[in-house]
N, C-alpha and C. Protein backbone atom coordinates (compact mmCIF):
# COMPACT_ATOMS: atom_id res chain seq x y z
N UNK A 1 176.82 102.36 89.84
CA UNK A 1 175.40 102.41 89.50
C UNK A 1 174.58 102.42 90.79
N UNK A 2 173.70 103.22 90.62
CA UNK A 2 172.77 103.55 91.95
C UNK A 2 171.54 102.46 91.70
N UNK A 3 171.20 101.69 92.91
CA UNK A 3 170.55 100.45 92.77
C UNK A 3 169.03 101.35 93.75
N UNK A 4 169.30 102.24 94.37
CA UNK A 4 167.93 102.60 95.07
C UNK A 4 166.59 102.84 94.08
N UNK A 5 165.42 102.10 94.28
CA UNK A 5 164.60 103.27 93.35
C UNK A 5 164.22 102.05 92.43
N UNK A 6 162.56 102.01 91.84
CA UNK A 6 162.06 101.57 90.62
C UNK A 6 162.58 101.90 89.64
N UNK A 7 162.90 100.56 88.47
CA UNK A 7 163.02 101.21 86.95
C UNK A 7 161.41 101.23 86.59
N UNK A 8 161.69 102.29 85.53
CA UNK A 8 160.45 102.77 84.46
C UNK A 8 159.61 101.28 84.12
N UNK A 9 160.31 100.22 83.94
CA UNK A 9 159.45 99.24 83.67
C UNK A 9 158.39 98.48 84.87
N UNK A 10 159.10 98.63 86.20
CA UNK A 10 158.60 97.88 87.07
C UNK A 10 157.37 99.41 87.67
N UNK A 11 157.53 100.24 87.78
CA UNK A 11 156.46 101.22 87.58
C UNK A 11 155.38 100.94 86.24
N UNK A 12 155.82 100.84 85.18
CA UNK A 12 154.71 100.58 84.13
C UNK A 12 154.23 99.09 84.93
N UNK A 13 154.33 98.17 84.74
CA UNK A 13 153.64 96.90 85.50
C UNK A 13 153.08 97.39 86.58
N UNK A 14 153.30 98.16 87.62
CA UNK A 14 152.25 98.30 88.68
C UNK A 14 151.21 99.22 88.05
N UNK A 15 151.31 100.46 87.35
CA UNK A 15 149.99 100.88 86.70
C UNK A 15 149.63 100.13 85.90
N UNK A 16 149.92 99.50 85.19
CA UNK A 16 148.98 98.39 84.19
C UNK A 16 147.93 97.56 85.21
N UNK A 17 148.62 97.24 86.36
CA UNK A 17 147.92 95.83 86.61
C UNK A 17 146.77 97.20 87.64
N UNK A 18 147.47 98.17 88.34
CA UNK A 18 145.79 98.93 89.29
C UNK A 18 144.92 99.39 87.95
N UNK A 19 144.96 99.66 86.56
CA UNK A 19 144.48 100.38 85.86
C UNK A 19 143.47 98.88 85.59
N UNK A 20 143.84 97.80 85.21
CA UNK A 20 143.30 96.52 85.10
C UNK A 20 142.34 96.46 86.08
N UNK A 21 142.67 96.23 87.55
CA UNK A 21 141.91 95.94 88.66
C UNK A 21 140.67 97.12 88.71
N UNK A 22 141.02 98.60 88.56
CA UNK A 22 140.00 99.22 88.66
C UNK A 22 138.66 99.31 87.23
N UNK A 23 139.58 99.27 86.34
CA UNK A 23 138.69 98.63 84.94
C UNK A 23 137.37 97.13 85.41
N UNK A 24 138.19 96.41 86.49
CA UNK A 24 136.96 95.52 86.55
C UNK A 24 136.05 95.95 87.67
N UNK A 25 136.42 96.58 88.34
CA UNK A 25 135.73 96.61 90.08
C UNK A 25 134.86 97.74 89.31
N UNK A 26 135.08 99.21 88.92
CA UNK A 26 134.29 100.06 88.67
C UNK A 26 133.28 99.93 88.31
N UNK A 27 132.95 98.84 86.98
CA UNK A 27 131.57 98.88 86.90
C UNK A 27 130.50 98.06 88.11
N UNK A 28 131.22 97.37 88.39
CA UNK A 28 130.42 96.34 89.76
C UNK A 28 130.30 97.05 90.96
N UNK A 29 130.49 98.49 91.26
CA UNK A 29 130.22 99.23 91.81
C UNK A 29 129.78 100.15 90.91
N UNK A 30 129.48 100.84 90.13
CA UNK A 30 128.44 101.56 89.98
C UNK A 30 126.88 101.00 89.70
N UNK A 31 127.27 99.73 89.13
CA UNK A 31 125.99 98.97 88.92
C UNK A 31 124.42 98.96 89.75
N UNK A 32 123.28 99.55 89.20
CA UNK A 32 122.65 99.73 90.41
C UNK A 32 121.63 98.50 91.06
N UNK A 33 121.22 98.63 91.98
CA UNK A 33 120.09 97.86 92.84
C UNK A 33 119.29 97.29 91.61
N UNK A 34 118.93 95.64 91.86
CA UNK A 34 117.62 95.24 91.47
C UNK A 34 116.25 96.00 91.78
N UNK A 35 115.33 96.48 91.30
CA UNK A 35 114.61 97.38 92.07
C UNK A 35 113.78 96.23 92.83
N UNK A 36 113.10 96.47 93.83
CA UNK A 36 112.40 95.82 94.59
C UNK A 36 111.43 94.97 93.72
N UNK A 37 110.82 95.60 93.23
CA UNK A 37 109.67 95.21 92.16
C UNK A 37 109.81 94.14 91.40
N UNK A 38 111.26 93.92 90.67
CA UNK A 38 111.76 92.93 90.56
C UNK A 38 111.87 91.77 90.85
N UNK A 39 112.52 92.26 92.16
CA UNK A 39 112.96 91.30 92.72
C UNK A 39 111.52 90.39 93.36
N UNK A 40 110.86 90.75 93.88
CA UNK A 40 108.81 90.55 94.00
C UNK A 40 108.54 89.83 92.79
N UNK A 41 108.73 90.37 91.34
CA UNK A 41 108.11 89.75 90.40
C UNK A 41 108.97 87.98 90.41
N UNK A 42 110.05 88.19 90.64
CA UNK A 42 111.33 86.42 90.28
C UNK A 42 110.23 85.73 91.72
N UNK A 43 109.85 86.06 92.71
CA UNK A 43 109.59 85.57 93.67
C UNK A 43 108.30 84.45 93.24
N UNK A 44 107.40 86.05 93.23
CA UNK A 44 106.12 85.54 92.44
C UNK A 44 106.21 84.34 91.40
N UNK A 45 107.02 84.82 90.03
CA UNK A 45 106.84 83.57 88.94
C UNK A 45 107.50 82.62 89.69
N UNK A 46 108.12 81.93 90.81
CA UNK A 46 108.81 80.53 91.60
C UNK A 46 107.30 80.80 91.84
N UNK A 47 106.68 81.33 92.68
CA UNK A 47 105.27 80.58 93.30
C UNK A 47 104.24 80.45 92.27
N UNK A 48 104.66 80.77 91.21
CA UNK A 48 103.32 80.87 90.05
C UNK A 48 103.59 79.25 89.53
N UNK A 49 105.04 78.37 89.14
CA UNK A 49 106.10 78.00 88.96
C UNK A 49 105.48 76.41 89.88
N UNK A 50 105.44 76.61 91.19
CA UNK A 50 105.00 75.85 92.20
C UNK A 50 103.24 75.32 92.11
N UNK A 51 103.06 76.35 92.18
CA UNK A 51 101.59 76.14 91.82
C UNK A 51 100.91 75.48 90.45
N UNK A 52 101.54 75.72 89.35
CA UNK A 52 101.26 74.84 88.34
C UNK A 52 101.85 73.81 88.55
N UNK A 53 103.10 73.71 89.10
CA UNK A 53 103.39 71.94 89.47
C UNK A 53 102.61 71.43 90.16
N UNK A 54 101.78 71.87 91.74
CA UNK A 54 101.00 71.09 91.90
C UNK A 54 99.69 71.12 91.67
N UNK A 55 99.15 71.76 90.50
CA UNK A 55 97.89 71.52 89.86
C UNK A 55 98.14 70.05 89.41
N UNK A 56 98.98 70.00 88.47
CA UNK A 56 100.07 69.08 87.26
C UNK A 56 99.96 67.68 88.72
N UNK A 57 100.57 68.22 89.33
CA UNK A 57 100.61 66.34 90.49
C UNK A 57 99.30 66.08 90.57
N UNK A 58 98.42 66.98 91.43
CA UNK A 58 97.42 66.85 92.23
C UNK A 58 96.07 66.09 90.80
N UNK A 59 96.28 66.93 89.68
CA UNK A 59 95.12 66.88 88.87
C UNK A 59 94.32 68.10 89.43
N UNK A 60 93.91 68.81 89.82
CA UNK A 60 93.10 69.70 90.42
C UNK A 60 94.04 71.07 90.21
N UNK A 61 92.75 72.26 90.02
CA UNK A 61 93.17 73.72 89.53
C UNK A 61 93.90 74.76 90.85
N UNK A 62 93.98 75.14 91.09
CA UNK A 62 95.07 76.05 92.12
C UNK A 62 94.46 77.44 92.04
N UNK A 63 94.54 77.89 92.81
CA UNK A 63 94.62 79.58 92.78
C UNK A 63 95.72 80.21 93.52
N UNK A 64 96.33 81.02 92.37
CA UNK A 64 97.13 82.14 93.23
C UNK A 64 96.59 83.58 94.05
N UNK A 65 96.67 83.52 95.48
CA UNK A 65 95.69 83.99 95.99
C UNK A 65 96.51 85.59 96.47
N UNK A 66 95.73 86.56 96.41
CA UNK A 66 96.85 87.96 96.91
C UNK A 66 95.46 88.56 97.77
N UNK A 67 96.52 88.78 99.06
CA UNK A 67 95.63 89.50 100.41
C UNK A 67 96.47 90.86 100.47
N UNK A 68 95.90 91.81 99.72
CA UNK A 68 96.71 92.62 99.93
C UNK A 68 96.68 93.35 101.38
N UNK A 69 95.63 93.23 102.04
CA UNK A 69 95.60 93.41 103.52
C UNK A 69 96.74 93.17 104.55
N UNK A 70 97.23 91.84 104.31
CA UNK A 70 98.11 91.16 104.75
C UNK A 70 99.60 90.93 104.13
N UNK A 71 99.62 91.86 103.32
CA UNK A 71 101.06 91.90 102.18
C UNK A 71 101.32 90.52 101.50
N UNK A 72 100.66 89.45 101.12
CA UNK A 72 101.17 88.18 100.82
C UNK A 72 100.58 87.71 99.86
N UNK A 73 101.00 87.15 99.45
CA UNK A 73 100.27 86.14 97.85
C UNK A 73 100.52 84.37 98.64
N UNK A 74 100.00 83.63 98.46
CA UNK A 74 99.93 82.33 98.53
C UNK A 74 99.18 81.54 97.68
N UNK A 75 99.03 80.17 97.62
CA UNK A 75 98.39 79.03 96.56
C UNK A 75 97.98 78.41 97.47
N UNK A 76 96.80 78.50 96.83
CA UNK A 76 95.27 78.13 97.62
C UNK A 76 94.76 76.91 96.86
N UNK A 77 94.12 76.23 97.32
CA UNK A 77 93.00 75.39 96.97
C UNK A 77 91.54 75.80 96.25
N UNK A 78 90.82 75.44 94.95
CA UNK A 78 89.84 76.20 94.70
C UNK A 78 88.80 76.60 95.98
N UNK A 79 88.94 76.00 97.26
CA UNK A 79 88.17 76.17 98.08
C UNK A 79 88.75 76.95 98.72
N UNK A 80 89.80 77.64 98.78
CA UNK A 80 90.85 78.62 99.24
C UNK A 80 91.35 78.05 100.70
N UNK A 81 91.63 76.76 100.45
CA UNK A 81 93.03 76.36 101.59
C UNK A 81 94.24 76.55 101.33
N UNK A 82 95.08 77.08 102.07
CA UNK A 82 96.55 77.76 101.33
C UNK A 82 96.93 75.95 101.81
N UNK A 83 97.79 75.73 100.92
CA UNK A 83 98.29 74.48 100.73
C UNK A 83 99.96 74.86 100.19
N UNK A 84 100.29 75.80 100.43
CA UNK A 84 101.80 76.19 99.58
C UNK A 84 102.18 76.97 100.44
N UNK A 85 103.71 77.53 100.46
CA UNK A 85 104.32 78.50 101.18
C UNK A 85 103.68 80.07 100.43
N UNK A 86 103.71 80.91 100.91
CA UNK A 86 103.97 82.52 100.67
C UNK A 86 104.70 83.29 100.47
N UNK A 87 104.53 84.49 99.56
CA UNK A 87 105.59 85.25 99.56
C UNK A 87 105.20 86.72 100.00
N UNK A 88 105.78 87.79 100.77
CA UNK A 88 105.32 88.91 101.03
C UNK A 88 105.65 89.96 99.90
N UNK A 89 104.57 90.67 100.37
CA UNK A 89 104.25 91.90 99.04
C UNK A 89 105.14 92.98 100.25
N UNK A 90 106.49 93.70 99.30
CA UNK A 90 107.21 94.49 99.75
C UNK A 90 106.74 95.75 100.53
N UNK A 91 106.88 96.46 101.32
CA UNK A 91 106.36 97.46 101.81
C UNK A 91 106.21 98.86 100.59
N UNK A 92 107.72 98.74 99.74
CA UNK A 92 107.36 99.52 99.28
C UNK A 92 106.57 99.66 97.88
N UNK A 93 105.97 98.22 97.70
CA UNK A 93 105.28 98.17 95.78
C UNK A 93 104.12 98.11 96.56
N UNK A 94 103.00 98.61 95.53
CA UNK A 94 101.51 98.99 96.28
C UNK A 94 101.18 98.14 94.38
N UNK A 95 100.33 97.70 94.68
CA UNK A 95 99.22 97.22 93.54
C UNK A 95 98.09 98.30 92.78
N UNK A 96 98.40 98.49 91.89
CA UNK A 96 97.95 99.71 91.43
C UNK A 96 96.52 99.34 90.80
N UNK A 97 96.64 97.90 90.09
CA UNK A 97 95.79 97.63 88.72
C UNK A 97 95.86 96.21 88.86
N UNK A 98 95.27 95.08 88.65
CA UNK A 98 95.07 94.08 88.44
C UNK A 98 94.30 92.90 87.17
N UNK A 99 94.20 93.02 86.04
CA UNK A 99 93.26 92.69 85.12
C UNK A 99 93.29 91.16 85.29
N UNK A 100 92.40 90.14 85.27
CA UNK A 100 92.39 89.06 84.91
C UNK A 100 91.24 88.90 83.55
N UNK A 101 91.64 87.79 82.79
CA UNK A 101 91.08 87.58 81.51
C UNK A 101 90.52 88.77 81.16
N UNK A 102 90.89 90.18 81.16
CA UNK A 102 90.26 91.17 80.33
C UNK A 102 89.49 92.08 81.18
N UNK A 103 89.56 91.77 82.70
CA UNK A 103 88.22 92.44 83.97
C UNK A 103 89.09 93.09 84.61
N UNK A 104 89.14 94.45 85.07
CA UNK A 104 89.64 94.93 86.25
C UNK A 104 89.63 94.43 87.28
N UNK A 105 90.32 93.77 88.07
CA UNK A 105 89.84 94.17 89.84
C UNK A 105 89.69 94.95 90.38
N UNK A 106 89.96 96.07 89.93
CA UNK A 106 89.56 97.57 90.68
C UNK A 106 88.62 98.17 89.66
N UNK A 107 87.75 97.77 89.55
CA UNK A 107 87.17 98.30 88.70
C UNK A 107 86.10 99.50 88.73
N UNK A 108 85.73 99.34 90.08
CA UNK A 108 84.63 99.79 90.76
C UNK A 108 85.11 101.70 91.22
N UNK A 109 86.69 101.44 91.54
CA UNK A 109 87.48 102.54 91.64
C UNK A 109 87.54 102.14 93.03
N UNK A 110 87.12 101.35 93.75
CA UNK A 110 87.20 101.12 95.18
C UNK A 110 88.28 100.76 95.37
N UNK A 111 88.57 100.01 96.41
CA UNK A 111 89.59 99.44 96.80
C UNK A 111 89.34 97.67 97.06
N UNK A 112 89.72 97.08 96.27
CA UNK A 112 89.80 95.43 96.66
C UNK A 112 91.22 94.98 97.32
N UNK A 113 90.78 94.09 98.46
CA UNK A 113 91.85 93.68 99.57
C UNK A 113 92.49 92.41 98.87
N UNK A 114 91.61 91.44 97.80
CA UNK A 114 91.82 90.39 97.75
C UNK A 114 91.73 89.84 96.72
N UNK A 115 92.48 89.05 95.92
CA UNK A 115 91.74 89.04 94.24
C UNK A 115 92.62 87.47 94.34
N UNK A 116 92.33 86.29 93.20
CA UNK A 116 92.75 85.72 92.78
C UNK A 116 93.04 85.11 91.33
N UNK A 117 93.67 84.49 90.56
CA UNK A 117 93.74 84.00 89.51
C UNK A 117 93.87 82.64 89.41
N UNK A 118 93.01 81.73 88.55
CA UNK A 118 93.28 80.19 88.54
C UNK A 118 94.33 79.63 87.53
N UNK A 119 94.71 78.56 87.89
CA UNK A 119 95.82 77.72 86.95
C UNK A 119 95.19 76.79 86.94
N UNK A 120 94.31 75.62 86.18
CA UNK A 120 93.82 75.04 85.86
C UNK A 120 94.80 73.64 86.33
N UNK A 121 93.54 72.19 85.88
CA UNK A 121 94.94 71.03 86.25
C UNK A 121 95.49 70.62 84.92
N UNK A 122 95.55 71.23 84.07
CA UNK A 122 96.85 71.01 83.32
C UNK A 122 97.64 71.87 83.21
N UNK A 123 97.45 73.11 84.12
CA UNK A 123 98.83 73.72 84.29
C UNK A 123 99.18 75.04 83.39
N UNK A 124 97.78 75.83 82.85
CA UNK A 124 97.21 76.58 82.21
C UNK A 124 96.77 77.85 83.02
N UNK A 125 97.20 79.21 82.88
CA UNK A 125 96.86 79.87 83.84
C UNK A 125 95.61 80.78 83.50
N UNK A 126 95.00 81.57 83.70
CA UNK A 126 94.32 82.80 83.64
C UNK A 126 94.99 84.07 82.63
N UNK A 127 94.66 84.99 81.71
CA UNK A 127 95.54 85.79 81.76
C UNK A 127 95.64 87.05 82.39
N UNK A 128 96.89 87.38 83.24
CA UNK A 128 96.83 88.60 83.91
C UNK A 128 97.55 89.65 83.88
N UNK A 129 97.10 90.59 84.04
CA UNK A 129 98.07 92.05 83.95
C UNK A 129 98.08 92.65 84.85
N UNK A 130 99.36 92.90 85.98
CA UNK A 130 99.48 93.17 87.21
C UNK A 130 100.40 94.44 86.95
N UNK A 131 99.73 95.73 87.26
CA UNK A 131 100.40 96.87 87.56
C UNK A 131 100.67 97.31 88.99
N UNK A 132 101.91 97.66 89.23
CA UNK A 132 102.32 97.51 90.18
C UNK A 132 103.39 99.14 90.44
N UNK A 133 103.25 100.04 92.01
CA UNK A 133 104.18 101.16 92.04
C UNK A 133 105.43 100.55 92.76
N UNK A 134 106.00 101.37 92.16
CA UNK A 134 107.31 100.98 93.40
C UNK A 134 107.56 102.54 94.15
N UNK A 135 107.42 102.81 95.23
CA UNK A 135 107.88 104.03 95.90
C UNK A 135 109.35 103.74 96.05
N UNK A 136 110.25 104.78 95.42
CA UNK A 136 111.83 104.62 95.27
C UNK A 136 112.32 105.93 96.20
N UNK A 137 113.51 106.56 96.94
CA UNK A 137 113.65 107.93 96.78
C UNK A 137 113.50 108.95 95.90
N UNK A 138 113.74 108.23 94.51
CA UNK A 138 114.04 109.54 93.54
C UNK A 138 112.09 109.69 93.26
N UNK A 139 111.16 108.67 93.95
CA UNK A 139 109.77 109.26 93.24
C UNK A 139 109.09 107.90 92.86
N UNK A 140 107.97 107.55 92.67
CA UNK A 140 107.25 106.17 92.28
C UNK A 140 107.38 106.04 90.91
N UNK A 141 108.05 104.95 90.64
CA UNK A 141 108.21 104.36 89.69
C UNK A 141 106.60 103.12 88.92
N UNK A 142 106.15 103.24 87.81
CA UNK A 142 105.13 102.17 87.68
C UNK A 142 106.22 101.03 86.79
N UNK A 143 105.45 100.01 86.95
CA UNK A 143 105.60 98.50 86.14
C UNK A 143 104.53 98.04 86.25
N UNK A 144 104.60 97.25 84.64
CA UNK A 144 103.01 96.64 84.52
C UNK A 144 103.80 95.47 83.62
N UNK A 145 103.19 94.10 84.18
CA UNK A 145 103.27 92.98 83.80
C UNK A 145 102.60 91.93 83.58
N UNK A 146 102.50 91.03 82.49
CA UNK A 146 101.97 90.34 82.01
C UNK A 146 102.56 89.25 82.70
N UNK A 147 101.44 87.99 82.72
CA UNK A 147 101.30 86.32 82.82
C UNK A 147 101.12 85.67 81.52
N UNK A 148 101.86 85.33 80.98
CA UNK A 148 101.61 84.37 79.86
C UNK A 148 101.31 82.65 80.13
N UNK A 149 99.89 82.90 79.66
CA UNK A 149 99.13 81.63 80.44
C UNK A 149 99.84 80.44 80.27
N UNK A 150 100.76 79.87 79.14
CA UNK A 150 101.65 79.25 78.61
C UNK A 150 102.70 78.85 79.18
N UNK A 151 103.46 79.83 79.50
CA UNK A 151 105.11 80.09 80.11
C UNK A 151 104.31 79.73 81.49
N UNK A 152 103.51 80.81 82.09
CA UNK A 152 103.58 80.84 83.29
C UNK A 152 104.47 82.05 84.43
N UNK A 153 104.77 82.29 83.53
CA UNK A 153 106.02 83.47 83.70
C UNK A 153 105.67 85.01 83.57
N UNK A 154 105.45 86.44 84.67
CA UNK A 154 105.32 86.86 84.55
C UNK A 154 106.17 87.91 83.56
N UNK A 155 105.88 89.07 82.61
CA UNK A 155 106.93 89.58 81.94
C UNK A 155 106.77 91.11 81.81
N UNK A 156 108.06 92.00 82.17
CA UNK A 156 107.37 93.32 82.13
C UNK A 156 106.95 93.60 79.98
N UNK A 157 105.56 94.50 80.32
CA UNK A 157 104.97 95.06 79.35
C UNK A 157 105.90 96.27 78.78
């Protein structure tokens, strides 16, 4: 008997187990990117998140403050002292639209650098609708999202 050489079975076990391994890896590589925008919005609701906590400690209302001049959102003081960390507005999402309680911020068709929304001290927000582009390769993508004064939590529309 000739001993050189795989039997048929120990060949079936090695394709079973690469057919297995590539069954799991394939989709976790095709899977695509969080888009930026996203990933901006999880940022935002932690600082939206922060800021109603310290309305909630302080007793006193908060504003979430956006310079779009300066790419950043921060939590301000009603007298607008940033009192909280920041988060930067991505290079590539541009602010398209802004509504608070029912008002444009762009309303004028101009351009506003700076807008804010209050969270009250019990921890109650404004309601807002933040449209937002994302410049991607394949072309600008829009998202438009809601604040649910409640949650606190922004949510795409």
């Amino acid at each position: 008997m000739d001993t050189r050489g795989f039997t048929i079975l120990e060949l079936m076990v090695v394709i079973l187990l690469i057919g297995i391994v590539t069954a799991i890896s394939i989709p976790r590589f095709l899977r695509s990117p969080v888009p930026v925008t996203e990933q901006f919005i999880h940022k935002l609701n932690t600082l939206v998140t922060q800021t109603v906590e310290q309305s909630l400690q302080e007793s006193e209302a908060r504003r979430v403050f956006f310079n779009l001049s300066a790419s950043e959102v921060e939590i301000q003081t009603i007298q607008g002292q940033t009192v909280g960390r920041s988060i930067a507005i991505p290079d590539e999402v541009q602010v398209d639209d802004v509504v608070i309680n029912g008002v444009s911020q762009f309303q004028a068709g101009g351009t506003k650098r700076t807008f804010y929304f209050l969270i009250d001290s019990e921890g109650v927000s404004q309601e807002v609708r933040l449209s937002l582009i994302e410049q991607t390769s394949s072309g600008p993508r829009n998202f438009e999202f809601l604040l649910n004064p409640f949650t606190n939590l922004f949510r795409v529309v």
